[in-house]
C-alpha atoms as a PDB file:
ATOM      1  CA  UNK A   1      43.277 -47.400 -84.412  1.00  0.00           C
ATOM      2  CA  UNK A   2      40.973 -50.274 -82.850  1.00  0.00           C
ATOM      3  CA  UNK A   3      41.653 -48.749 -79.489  1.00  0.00           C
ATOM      4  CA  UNK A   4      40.492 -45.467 -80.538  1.00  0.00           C
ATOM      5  CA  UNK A   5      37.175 -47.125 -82.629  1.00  0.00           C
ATOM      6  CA  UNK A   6      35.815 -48.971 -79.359  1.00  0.00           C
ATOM      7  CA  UNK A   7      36.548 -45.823 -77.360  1.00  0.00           C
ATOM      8  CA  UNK A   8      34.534 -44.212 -79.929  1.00  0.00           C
ATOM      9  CA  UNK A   9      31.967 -46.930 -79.399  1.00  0.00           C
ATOM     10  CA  UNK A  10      31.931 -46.701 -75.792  1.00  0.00           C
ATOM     11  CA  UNK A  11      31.444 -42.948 -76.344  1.00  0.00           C
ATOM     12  CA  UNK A  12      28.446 -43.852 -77.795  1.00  0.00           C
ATOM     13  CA  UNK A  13      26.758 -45.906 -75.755  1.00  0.00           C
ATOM     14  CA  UNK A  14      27.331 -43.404 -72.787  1.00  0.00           C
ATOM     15  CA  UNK A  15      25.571 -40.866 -75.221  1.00  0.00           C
ATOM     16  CA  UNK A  16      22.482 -42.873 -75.798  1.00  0.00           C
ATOM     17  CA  UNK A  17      22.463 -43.745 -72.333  1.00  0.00           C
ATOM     18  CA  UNK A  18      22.201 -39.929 -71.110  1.00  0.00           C
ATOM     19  CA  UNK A  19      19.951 -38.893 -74.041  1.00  0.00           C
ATOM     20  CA  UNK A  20      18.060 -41.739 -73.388  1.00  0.00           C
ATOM     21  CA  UNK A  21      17.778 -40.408 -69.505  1.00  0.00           C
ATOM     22  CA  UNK A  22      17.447 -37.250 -70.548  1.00  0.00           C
ATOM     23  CA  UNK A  23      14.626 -37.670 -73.013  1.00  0.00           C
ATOM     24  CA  UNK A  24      12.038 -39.070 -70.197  1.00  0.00           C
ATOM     25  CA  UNK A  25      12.996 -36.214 -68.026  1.00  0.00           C
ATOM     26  CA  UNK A  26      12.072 -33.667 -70.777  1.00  0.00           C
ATOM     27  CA  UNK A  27       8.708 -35.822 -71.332  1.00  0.00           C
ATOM     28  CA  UNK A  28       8.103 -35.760 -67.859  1.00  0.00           C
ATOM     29  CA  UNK A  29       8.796 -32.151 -67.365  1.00  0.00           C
ATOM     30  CA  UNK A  30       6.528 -31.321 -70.762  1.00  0.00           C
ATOM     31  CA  UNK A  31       3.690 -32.956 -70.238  1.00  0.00           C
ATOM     32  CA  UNK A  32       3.617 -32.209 -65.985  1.00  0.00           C
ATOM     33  CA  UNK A  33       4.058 -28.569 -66.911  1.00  0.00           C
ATOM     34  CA  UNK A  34       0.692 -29.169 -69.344  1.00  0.00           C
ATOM     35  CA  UNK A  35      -1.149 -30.517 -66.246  1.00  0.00           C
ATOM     36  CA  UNK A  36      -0.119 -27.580 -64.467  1.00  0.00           C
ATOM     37  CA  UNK A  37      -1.426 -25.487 -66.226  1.00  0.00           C
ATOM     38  CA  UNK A  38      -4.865 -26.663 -65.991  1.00  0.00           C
ATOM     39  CA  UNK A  39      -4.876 -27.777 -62.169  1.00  0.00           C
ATOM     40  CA  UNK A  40      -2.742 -25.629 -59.449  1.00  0.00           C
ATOM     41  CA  UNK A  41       0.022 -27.199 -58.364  1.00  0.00           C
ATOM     42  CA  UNK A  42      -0.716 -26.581 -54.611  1.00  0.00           C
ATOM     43  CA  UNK A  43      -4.439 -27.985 -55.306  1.00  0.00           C
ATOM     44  CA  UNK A  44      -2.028 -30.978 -56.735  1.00  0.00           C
ATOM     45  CA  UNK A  45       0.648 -31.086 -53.733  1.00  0.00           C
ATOM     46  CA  UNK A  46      -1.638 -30.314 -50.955  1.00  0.00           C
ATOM     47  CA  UNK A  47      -5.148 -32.159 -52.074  1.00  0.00           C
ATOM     48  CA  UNK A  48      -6.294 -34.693 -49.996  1.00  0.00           C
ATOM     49  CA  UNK A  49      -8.448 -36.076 -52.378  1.00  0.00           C
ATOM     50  CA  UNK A  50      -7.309 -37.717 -55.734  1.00  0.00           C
ATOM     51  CA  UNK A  51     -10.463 -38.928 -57.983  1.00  0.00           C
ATOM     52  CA  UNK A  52      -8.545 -38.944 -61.513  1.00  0.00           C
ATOM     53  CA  UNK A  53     -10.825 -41.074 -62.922  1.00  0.00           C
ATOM     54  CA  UNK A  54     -14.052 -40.520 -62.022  1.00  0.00           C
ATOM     55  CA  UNK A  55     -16.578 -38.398 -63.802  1.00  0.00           C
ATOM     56  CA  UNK A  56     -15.673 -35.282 -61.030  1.00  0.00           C
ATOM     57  CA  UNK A  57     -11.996 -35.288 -60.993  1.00  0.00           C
ATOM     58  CA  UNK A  58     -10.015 -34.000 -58.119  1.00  0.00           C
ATOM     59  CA  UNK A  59      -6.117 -34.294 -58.031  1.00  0.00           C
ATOM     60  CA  UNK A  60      -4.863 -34.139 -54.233  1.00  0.00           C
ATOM     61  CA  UNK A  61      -2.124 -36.036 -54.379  1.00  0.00           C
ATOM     62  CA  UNK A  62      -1.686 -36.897 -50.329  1.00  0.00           C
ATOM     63  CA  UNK A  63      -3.359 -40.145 -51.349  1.00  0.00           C
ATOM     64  CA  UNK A  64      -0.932 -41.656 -52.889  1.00  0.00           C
ATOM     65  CA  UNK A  65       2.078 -39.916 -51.288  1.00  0.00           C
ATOM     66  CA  UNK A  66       0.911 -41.429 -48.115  1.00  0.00           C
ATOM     67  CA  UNK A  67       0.409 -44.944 -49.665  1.00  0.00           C
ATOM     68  CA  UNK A  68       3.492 -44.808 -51.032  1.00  0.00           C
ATOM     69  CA  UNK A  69       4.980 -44.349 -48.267  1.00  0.00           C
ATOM     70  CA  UNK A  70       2.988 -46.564 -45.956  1.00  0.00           C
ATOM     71  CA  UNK A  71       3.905 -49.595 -47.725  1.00  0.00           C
ATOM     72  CA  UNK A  72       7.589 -48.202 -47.560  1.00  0.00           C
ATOM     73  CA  UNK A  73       7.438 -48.281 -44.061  1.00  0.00           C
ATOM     74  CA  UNK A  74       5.932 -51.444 -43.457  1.00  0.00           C
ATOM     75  CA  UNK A  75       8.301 -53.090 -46.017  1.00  0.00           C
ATOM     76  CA  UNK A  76      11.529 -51.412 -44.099  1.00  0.00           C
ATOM     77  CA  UNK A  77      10.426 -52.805 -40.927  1.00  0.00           C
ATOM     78  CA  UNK A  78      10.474 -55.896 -42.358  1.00  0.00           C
ATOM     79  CA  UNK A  79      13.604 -55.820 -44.232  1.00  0.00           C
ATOM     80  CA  UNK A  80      15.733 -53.577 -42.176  1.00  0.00           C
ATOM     81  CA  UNK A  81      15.828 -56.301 -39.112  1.00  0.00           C
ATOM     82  CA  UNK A  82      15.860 -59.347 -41.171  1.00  0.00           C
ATOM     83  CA  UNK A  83      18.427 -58.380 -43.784  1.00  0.00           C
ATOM     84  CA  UNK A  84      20.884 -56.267 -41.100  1.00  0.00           C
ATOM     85  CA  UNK A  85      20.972 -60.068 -39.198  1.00  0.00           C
ATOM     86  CA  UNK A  86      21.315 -61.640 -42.208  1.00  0.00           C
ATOM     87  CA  UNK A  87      24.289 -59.311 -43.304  1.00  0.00           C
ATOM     88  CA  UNK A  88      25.951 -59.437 -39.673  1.00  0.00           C
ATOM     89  CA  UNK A  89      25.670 -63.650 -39.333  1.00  0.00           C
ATOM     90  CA  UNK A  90      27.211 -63.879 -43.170  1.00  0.00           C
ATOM     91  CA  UNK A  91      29.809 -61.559 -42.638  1.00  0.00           C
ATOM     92  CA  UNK A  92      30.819 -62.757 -38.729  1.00  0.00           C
ATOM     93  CA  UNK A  93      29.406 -65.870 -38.103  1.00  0.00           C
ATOM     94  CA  UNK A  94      28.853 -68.186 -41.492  1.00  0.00           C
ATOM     95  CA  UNK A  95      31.787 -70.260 -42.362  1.00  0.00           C
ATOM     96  CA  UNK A  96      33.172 -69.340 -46.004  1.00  0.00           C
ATOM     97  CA  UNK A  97      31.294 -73.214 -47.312  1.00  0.00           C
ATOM     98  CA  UNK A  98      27.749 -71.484 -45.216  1.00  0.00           C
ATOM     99  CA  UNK A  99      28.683 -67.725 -47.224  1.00  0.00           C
ATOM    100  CA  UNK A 100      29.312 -69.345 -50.542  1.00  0.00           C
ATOM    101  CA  UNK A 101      25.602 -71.181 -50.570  1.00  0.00           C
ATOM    102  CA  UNK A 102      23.558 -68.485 -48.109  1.00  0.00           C
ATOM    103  CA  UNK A 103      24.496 -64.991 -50.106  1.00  0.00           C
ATOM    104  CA  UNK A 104      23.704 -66.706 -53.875  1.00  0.00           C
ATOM    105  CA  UNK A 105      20.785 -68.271 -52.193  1.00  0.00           C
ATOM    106  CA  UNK A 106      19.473 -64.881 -50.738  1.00  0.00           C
ATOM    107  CA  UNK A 107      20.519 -62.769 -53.927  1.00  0.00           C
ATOM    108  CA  UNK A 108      18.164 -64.743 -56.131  1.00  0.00           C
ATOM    109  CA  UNK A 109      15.316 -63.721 -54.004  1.00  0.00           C
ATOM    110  CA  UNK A 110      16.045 -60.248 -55.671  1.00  0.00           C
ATOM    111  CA  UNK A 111      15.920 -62.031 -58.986  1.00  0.00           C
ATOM    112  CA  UNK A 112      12.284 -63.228 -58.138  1.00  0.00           C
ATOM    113  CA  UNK A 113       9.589 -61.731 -60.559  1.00  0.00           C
ATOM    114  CA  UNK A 114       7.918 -58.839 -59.291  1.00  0.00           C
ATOM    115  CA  UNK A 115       4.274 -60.121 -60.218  1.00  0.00           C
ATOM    116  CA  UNK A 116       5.452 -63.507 -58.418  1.00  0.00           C
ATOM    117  CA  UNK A 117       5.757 -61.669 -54.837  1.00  0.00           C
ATOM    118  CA  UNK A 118       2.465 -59.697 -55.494  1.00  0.00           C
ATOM    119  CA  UNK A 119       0.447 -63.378 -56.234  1.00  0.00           C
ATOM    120  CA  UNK A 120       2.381 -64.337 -52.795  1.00  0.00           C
ATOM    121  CA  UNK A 121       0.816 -61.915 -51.175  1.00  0.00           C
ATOM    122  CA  UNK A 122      -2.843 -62.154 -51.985  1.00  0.00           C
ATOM    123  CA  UNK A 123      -2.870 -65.711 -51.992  1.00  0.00           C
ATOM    124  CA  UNK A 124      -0.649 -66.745 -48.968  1.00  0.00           C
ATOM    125  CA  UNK A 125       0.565 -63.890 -46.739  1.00  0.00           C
ATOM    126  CA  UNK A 126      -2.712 -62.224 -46.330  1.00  0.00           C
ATOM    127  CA  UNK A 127      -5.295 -65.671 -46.253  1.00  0.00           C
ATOM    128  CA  UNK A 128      -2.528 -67.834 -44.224  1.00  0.00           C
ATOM    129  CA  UNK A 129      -0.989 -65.594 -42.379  1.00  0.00           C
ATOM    130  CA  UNK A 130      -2.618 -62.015 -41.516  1.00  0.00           C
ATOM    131  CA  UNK A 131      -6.154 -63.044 -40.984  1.00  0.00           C
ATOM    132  CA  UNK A 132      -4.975 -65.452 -38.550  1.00  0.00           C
ATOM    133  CA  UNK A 133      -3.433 -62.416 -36.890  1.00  0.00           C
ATOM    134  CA  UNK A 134      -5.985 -59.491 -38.185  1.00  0.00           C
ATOM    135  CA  UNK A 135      -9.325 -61.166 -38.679  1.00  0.00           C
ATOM    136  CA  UNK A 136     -10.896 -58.212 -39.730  1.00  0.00           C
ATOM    137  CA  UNK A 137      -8.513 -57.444 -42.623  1.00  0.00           C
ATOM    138  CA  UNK A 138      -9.871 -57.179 -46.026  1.00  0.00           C
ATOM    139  CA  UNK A 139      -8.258 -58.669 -49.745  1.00  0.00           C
ATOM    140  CA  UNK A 140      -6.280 -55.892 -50.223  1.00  0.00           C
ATOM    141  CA  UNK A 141      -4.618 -54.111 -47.205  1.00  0.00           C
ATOM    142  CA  UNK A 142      -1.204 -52.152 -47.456  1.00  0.00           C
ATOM    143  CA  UNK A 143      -0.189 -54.648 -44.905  1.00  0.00           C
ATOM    144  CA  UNK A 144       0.101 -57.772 -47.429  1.00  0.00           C
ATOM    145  CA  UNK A 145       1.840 -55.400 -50.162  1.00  0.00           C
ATOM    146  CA  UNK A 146       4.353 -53.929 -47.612  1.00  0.00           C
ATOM    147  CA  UNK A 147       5.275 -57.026 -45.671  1.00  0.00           C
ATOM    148  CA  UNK A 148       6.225 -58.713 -49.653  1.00  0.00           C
ATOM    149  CA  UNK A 149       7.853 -55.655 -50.545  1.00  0.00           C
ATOM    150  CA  UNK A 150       9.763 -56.031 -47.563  1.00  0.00           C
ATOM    151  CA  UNK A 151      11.041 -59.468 -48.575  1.00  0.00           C
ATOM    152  CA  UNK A 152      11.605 -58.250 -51.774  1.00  0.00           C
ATOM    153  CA  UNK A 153      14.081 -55.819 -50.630  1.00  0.00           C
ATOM    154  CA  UNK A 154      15.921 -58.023 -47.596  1.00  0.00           C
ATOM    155  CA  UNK A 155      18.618 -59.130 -50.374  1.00  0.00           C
ATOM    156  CA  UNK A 156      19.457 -55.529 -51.296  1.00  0.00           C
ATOM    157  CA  UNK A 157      19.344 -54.912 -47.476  1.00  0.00           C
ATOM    158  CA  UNK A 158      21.675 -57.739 -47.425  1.00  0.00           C
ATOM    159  CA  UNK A 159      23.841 -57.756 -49.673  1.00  0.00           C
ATOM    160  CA  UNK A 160      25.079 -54.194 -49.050  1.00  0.00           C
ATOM    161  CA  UNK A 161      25.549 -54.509 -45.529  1.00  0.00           C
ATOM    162  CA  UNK A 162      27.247 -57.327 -45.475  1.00  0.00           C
ATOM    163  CA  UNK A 163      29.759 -55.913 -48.330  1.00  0.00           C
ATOM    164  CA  UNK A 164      30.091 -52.923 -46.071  1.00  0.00           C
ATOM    165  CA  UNK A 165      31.157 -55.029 -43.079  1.00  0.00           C
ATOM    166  CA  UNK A 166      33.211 -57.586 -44.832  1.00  0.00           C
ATOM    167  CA  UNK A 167      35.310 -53.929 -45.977  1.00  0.00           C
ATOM    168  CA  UNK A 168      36.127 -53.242 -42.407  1.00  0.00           C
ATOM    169  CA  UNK A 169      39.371 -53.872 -41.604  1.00  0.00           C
ATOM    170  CA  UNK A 170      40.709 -56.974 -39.645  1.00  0.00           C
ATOM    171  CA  UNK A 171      43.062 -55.169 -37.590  1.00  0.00           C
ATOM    172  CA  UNK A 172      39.225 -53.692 -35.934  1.00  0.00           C
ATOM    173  CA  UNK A 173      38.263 -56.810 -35.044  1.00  0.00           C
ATOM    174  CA  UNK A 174      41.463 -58.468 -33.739  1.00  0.00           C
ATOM    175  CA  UNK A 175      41.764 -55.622 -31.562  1.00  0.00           C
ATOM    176  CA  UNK A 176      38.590 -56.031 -29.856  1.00  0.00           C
ATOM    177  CA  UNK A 177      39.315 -59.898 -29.422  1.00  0.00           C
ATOM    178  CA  UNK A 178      42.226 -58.736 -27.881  1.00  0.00           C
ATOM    179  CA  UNK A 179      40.865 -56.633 -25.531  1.00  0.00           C
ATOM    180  CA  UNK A 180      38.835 -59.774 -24.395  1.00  0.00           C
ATOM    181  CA  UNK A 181      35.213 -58.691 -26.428  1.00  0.00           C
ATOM    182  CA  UNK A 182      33.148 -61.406 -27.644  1.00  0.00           C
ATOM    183  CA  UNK A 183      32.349 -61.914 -31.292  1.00  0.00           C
ATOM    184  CA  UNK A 184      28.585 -60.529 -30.184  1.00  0.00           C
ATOM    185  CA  UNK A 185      30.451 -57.476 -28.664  1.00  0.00           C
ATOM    186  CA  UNK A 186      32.713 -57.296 -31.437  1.00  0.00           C
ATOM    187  CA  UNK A 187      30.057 -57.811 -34.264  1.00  0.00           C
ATOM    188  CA  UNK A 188      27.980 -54.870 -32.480  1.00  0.00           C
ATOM    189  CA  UNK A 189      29.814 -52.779 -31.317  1.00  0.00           C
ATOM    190  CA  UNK A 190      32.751 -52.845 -33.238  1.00  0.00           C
ATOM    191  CA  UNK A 191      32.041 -54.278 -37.201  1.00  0.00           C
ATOM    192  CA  UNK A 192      28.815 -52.531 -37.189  1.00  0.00           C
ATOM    193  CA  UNK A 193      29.729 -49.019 -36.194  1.00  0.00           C
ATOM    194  CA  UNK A 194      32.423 -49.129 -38.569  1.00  0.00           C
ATOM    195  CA  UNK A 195      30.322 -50.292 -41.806  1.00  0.00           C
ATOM    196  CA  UNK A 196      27.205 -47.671 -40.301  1.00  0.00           C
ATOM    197  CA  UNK A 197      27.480 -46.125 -43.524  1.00  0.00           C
ATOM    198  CA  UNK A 198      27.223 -48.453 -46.208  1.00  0.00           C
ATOM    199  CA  UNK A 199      24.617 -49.830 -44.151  1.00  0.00           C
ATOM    200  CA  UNK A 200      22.368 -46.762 -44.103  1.00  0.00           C
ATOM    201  CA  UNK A 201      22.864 -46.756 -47.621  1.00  0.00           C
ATOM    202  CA  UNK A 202      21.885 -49.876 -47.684  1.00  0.00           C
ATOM    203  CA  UNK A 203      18.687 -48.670 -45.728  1.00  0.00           C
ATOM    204  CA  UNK A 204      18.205 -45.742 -48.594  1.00  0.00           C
ATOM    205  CA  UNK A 205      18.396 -47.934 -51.315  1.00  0.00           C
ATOM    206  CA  UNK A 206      16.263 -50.220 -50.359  1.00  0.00           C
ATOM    207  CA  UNK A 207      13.944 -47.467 -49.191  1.00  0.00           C
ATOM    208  CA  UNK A 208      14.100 -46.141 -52.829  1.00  0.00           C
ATOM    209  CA  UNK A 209      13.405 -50.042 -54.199  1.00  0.00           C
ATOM    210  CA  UNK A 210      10.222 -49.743 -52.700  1.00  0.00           C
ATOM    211  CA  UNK A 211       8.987 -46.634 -53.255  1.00  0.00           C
ATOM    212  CA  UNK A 212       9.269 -47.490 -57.215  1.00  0.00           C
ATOM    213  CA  UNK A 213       7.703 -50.485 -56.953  1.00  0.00           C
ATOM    214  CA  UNK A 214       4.590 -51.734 -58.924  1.00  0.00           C
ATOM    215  CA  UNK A 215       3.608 -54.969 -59.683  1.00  0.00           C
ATOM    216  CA  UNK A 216       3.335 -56.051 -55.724  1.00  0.00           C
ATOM    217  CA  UNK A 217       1.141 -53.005 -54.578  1.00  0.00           C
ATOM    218  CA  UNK A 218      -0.811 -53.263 -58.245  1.00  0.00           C
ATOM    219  CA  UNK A 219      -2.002 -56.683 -56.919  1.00  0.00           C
ATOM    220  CA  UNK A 220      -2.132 -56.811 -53.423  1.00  0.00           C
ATOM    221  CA  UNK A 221      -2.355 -52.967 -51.883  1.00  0.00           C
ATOM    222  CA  UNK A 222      -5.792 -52.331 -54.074  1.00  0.00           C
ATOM    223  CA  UNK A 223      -6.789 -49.196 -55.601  1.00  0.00           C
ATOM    224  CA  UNK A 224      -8.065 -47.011 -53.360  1.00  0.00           C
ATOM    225  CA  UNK A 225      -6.740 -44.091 -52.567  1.00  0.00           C
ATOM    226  CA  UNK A 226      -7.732 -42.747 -49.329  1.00  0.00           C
ATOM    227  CA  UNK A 227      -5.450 -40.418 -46.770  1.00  0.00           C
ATOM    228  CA  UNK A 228      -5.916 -43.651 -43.634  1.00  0.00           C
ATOM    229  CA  UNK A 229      -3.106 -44.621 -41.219  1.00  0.00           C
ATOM    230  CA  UNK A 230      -4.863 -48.051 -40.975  1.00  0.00           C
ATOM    231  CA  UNK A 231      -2.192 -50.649 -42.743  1.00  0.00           C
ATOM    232  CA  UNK A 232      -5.065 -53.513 -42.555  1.00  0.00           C
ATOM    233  CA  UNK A 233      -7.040 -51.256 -45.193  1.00  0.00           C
ATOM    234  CA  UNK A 234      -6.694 -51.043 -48.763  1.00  0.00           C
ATOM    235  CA  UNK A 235      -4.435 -47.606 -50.207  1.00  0.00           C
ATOM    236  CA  UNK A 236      -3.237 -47.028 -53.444  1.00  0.00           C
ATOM    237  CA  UNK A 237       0.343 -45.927 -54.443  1.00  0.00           C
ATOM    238  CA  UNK A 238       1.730 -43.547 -56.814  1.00  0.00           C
ATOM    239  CA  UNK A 239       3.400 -46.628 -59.129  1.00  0.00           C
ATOM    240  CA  UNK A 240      -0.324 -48.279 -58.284  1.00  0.00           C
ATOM    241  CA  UNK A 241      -2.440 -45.496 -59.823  1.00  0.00           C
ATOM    242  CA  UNK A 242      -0.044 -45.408 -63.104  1.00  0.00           C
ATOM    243  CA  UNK A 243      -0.858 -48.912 -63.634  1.00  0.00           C
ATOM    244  CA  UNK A 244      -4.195 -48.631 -63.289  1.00  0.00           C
ATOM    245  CA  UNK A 245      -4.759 -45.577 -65.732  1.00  0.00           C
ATOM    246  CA  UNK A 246      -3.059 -47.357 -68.441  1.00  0.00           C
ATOM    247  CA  UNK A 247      -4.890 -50.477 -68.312  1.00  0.00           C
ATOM    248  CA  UNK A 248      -8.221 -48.145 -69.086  1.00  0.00           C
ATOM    249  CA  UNK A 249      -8.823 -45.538 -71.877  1.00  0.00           C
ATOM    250  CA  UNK A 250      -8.324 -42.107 -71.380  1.00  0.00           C
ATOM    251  CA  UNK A 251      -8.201 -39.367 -73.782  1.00  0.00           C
ATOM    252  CA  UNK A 252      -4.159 -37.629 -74.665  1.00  0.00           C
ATOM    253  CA  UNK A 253      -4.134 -34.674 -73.563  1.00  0.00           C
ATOM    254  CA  UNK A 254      -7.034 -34.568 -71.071  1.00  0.00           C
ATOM    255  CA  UNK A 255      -6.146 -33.961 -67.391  1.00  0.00           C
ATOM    256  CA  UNK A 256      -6.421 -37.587 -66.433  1.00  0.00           C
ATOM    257  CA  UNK A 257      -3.606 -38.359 -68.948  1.00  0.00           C
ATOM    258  CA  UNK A 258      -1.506 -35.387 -67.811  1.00  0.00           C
ATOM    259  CA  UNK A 259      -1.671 -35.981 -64.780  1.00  0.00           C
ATOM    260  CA  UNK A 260       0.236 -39.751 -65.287  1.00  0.00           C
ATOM    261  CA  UNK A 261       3.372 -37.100 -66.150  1.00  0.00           C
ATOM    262  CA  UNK A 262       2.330 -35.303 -62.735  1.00  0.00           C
ATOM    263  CA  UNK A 263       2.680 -38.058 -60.738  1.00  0.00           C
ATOM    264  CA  UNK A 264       5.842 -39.534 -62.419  1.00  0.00           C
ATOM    265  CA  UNK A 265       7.496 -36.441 -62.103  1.00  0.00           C
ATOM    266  CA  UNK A 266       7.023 -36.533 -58.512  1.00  0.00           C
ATOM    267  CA  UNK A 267       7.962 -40.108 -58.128  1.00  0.00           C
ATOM    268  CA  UNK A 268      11.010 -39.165 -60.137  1.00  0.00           C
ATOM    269  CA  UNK A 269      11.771 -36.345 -57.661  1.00  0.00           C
ATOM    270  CA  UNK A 270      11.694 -38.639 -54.515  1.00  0.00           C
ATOM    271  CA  UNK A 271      13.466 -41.492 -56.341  1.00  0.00           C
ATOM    272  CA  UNK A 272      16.565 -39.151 -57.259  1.00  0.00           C
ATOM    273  CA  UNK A 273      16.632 -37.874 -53.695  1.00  0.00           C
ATOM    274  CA  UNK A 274      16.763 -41.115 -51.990  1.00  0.00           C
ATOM    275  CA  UNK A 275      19.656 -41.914 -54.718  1.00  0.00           C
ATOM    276  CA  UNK A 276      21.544 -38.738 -54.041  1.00  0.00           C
ATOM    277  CA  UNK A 277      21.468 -39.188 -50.614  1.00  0.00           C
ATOM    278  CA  UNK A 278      22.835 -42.914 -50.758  1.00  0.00           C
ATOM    279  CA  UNK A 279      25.550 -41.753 -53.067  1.00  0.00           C
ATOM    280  CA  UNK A 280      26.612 -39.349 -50.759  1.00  0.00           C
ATOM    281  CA  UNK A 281      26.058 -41.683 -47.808  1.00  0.00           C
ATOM    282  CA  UNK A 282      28.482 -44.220 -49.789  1.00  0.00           C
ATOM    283  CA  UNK A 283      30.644 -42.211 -50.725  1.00  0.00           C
ATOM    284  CA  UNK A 284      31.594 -41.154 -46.821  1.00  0.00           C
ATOM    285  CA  UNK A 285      32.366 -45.091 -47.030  1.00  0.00           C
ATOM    286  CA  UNK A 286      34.660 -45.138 -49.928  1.00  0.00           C
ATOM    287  CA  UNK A 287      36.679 -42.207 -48.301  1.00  0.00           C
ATOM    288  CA  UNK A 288      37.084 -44.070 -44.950  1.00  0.00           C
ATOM    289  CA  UNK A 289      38.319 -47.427 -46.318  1.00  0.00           C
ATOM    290  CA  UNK A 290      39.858 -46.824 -49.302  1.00  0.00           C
END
């Protein structure tokens, strides 16, 4: 009897979880399909300029897709090096005493406040470090926000890989020391090959961390949104313009406010891709070493 009551309960709780998923995909889908019907959806997709909330409204979207993923990329080539070393030394080269301090250590960078890494940025990456390099650079630049989104997302980087690689199997590595390979050789071309695909999940994820996130780009990107391949200028994101409609007043039901649900829906698109594709990606893993 009080096995099947907390199965019951557990039933539960997965319910509410899935209507609870459910329920902002329907509001989503509701209140995008509103907005479409007022503005094209190509005018929406293929716009280059996005004006919500000015007096003359234009929705091109490009804007923000390509702010979005601006910052992405700059963040990735930031914590794509730094967290793939990180996961290789932990996993190959830190004694278990090093591991044991260094991995807690790095996780609770992930545990950081988001609004924390976006003050970093405008008061000590970009003033102390990128004017130094880019004098010309401005208070907000997608530069600042991606290179703090990128440290926000080395632990996730790091983490994962480093799981992947400590999953490969010993007998991998003790045959490579036998064949006379160095533990450079061995953690290259041997550990790393072997883990590629928890580690390009670890890539996605991370990829999908920073797509979705807000506070950093909110404070440090600015809110201009402008189709520019300049990093050192200021862009806005998709996460950065839903901020910034809610903290002013707009009228339910008008396009500005439909168009929030627009541009969720969209982010909600690319999020669940990225995920899809790291689930898959992982699940290669599982099979291999399992």
């Amino acid at each position: 009897m009080q096995e099947r009551i907390v199965g019951v309960l557990l039933w539960i709780c997965g319910a509410l979880s899935l209507l609870t998923t459910a329920g902002i995909i329907f509001v989503l889908f509701q209140q995008a399909f509103v907005f479409f019907q007022q503005i094209p959806i190509t005018d929406f997709l293929f716009g280059t300029t996005w004006t919500a909330l000015f007096k003359t409204p234009l929705y091109g979207v490009l804007p923000l897709v390509s702010g979005t993923l601006m910052i992405t990329l700059i963040a990735m080539l930031v914590a794509i090096p730094l967290g793939l070393m990180s996961a290789i030394y932990l996993s190959e080269y830190a004694p278990n005493r090093a591991r044991e301090i260094l991995k807690p250590a790095l996780e609770l960078l992930a545990g950081i406040p988001t609004i924390v890494y976006g003050f970093f940025a405008v008061t000590f990456i970009r003033p102390d470090i990128l004017v130094k390099i880019f004098p010309g650079i401005g208070p907000f630049s997608a530069l600042s926000a991606g290179v703090a989104v990128g440290i926000l997302t080395i632990p996730l980087v790091a983490s994962l890989s480093e799981d992947s690689m400590r999953a490969v199997p010993r007998a991998l590595r003790e045959g490579g020391y036998a064949l006379g390979a160095t533990k450079l050789e061995v953690s290259w071309q041997i550990v790393v090959p072997a883990a590629i695909s928890g580690i390009i999940a670890s890539f996605i994820l991370a990829m999908s961390r920073a797509v979705g996130e807000t506070m950093i780009v909110a404070l440090a990107a600015g809110s201009k949104a402008q189709l520019t391949g300049n990093p050192l200028e200021p862009m806005q994101t998709m996460t950065g313009f839903i901020v910034q409609a809610f903290s002013g007043d707009m009228v339910v039901g008008t396009p500005p406010y439909l168009s929030l649900f627009a541009v969720g829906l969209l982010l909600f698109f690319i999020t669940l891709a990225l995920n899809l594709i790291s689930q898959k990606v992982v699940g290669r893993f599982r099979e291999a070493y399992e």
